[in-house]
PDB file of N, CA and C in Angstrom:
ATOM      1  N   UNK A   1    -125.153 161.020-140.927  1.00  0.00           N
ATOM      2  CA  UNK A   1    -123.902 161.599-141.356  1.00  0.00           C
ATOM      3  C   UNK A   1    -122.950 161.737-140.170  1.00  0.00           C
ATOM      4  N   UNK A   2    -123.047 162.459-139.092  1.00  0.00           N
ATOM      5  CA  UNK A   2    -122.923 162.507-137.908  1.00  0.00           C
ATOM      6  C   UNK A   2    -122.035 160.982-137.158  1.00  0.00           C
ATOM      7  N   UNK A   3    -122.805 160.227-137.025  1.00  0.00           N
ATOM      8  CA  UNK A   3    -122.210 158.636-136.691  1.00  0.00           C
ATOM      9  C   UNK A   3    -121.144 158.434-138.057  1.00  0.00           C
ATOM     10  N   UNK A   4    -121.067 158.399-139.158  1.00  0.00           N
ATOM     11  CA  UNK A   4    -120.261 158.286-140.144  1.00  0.00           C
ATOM     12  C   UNK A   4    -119.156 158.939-139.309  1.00  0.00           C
ATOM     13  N   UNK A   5    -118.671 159.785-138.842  1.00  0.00           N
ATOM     14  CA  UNK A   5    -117.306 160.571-138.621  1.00  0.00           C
ATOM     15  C   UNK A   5    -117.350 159.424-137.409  1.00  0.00           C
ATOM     16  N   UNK A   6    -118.137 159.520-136.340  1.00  0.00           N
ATOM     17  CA  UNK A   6    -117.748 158.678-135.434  1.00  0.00           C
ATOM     18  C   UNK A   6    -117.118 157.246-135.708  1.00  0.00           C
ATOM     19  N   UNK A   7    -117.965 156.448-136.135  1.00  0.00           N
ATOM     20  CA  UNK A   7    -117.617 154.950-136.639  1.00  0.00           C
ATOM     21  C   UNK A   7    -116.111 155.331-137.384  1.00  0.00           C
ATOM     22  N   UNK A   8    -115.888 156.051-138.343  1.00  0.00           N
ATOM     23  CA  UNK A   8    -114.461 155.710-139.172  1.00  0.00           C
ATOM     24  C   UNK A   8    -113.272 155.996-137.864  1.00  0.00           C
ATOM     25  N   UNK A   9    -113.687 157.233-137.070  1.00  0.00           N
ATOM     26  CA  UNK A   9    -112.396 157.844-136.056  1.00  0.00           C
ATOM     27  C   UNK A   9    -112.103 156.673-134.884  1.00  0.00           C
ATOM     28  N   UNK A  10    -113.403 156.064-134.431  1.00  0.00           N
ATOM     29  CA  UNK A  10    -112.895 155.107-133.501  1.00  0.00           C
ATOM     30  C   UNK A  10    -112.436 153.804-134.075  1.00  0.00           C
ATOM     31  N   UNK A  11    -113.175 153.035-135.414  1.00  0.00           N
ATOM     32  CA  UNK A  11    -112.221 152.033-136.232  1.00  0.00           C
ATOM     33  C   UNK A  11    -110.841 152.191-136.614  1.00  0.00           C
ATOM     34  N   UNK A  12    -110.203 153.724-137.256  1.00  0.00           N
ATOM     35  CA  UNK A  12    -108.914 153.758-137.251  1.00  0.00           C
ATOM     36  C   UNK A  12    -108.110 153.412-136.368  1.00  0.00           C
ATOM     37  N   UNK A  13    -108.549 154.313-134.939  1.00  0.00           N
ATOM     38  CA  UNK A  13    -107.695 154.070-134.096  1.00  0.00           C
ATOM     39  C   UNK A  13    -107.626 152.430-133.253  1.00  0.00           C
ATOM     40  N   UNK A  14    -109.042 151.798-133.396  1.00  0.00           N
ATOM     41  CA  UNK A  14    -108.729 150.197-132.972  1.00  0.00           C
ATOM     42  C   UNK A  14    -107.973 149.542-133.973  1.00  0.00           C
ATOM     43  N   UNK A  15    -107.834 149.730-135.489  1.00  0.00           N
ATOM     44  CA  UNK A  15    -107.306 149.098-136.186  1.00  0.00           C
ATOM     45  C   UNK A  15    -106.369 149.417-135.784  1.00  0.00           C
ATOM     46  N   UNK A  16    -105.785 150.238-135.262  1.00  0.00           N
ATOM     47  CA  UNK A  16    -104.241 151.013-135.298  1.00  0.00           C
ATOM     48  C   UNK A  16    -103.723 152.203-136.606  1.00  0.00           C
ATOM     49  N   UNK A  17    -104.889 152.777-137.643  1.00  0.00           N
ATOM     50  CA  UNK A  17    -104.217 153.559-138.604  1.00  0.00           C
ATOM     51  C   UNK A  17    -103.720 154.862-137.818  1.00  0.00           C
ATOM     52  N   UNK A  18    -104.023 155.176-136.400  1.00  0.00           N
ATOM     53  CA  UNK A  18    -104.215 156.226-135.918  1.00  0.00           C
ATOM     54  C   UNK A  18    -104.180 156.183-134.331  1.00  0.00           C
ATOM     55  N   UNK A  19    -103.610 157.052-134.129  1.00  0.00           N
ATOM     56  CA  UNK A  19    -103.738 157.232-132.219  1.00  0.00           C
ATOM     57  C   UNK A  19    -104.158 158.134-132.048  1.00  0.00           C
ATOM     58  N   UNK A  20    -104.554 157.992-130.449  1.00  0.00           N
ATOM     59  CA  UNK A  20    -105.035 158.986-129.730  1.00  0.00           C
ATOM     60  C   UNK A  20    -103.747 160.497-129.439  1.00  0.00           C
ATOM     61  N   UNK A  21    -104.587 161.652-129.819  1.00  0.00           N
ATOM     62  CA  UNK A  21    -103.826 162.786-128.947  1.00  0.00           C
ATOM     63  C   UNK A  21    -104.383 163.792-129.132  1.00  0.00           C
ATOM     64  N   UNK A  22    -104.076 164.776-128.495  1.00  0.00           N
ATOM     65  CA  UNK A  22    -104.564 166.352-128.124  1.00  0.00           C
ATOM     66  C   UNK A  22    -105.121 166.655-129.304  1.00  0.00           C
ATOM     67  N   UNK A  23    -104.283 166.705-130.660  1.00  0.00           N
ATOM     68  CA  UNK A  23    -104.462 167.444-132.121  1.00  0.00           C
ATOM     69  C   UNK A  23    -105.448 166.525-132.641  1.00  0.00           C
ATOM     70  N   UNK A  24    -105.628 165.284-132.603  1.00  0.00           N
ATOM     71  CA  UNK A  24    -106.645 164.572-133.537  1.00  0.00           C
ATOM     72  C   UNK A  24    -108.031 164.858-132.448  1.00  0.00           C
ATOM     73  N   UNK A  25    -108.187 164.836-131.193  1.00  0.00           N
ATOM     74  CA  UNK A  25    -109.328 164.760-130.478  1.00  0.00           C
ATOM     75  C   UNK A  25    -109.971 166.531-130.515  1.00  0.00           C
ATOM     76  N   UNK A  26    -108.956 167.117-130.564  1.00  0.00           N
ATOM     77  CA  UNK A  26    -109.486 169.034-130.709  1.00  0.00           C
ATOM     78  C   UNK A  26    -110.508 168.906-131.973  1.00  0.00           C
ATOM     79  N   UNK A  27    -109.193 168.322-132.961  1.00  0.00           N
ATOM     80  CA  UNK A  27    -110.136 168.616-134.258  1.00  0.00           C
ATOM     81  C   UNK A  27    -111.165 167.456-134.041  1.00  0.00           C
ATOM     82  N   UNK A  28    -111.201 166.821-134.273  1.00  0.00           N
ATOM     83  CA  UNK A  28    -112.716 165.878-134.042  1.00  0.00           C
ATOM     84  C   UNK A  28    -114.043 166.277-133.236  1.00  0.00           C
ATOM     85  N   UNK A  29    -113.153 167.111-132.193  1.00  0.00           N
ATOM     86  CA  UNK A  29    -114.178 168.327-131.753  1.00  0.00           C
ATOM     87  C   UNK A  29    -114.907 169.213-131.960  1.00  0.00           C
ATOM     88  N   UNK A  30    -113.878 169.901-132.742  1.00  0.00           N
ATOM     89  CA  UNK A  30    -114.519 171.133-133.824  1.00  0.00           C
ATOM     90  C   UNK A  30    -115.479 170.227-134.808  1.00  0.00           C
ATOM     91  N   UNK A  31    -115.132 169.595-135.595  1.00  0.00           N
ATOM     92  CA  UNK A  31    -115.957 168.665-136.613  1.00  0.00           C
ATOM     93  C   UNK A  31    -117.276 168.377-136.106  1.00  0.00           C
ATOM     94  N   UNK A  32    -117.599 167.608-135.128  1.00  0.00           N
ATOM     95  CA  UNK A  32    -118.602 167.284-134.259  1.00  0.00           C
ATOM     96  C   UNK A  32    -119.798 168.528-133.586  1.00  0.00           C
ATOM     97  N   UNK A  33    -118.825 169.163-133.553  1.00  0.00           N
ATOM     98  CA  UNK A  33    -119.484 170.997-132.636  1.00  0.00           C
ATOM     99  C   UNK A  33    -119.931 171.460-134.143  1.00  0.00           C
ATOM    100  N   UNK A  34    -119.045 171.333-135.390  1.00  0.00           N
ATOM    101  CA  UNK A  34    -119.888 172.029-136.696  1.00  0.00           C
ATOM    102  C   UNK A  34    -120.932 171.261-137.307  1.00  0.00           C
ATOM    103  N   UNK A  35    -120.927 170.256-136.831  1.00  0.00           N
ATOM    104  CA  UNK A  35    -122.077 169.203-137.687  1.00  0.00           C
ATOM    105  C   UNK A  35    -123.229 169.423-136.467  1.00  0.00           C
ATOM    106  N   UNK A  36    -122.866 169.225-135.228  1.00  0.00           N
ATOM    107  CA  UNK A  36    -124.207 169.458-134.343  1.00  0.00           C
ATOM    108  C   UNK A  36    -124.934 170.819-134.796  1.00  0.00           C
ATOM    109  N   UNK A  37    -123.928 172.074-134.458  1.00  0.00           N
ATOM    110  CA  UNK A  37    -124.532 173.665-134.758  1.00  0.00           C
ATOM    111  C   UNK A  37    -125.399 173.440-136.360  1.00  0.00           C
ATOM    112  N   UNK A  38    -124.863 172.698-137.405  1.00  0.00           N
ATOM    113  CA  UNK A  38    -125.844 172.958-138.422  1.00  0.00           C
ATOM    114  C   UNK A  38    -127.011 172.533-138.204  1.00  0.00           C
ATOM    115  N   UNK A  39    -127.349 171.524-137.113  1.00  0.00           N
ATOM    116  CA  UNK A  39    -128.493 171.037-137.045  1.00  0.00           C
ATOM    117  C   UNK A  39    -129.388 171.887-135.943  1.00  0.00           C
ATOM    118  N   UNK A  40    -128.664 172.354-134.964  1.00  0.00           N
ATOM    119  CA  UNK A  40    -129.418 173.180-134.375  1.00  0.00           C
ATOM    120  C   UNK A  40    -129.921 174.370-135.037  1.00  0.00           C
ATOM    121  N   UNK A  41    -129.017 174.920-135.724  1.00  0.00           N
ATOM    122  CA  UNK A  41    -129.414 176.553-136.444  1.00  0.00           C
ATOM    123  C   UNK A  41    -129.381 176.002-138.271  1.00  0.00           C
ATOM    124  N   UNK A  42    -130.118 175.924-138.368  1.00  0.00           N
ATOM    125  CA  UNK A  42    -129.661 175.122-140.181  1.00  0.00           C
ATOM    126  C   UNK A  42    -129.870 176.376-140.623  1.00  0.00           C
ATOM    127  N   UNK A  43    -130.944 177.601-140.628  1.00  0.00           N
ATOM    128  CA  UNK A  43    -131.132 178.698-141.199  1.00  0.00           C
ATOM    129  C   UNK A  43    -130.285 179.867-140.954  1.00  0.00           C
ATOM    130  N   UNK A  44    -129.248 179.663-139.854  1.00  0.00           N
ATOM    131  CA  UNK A  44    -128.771 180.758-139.067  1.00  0.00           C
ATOM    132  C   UNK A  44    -127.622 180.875-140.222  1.00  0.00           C
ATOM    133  N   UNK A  45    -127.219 181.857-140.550  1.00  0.00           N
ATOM    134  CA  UNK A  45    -126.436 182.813-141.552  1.00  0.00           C
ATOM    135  C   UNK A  45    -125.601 183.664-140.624  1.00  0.00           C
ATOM    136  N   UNK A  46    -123.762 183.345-140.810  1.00  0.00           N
ATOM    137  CA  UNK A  46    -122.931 184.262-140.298  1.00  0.00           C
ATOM    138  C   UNK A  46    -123.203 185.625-141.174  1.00  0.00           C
ATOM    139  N   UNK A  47    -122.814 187.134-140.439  1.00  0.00           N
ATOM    140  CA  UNK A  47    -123.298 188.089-140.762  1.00  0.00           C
ATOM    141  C   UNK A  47    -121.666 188.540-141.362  1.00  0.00           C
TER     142      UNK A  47
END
């Protein structure tokens, strides 16, 4: 699932649907940081 976000974000931007900048690479960040944390803590429950 993980590689899925990767593969589409770097094909857009070689195709050209998309460029590089601050706002698309933050969020792709966050995205990436929430898909890793579920795998580290899958049971962990915000309180």
């Amino acid at each position: 699932m993980l590689s899925e976000v990767l593969f589409a974000s770097v094909s857009s931007v070689l195709l050209g649907a998309s460029s590089w900048d601050s706002r698309t690479l933050i969020g792709g960040s966050l995205i990436l940081l929430a898909a890793l944390l579920s795998i580290v803590w899958p049971g962990h429950k915000a309180k």
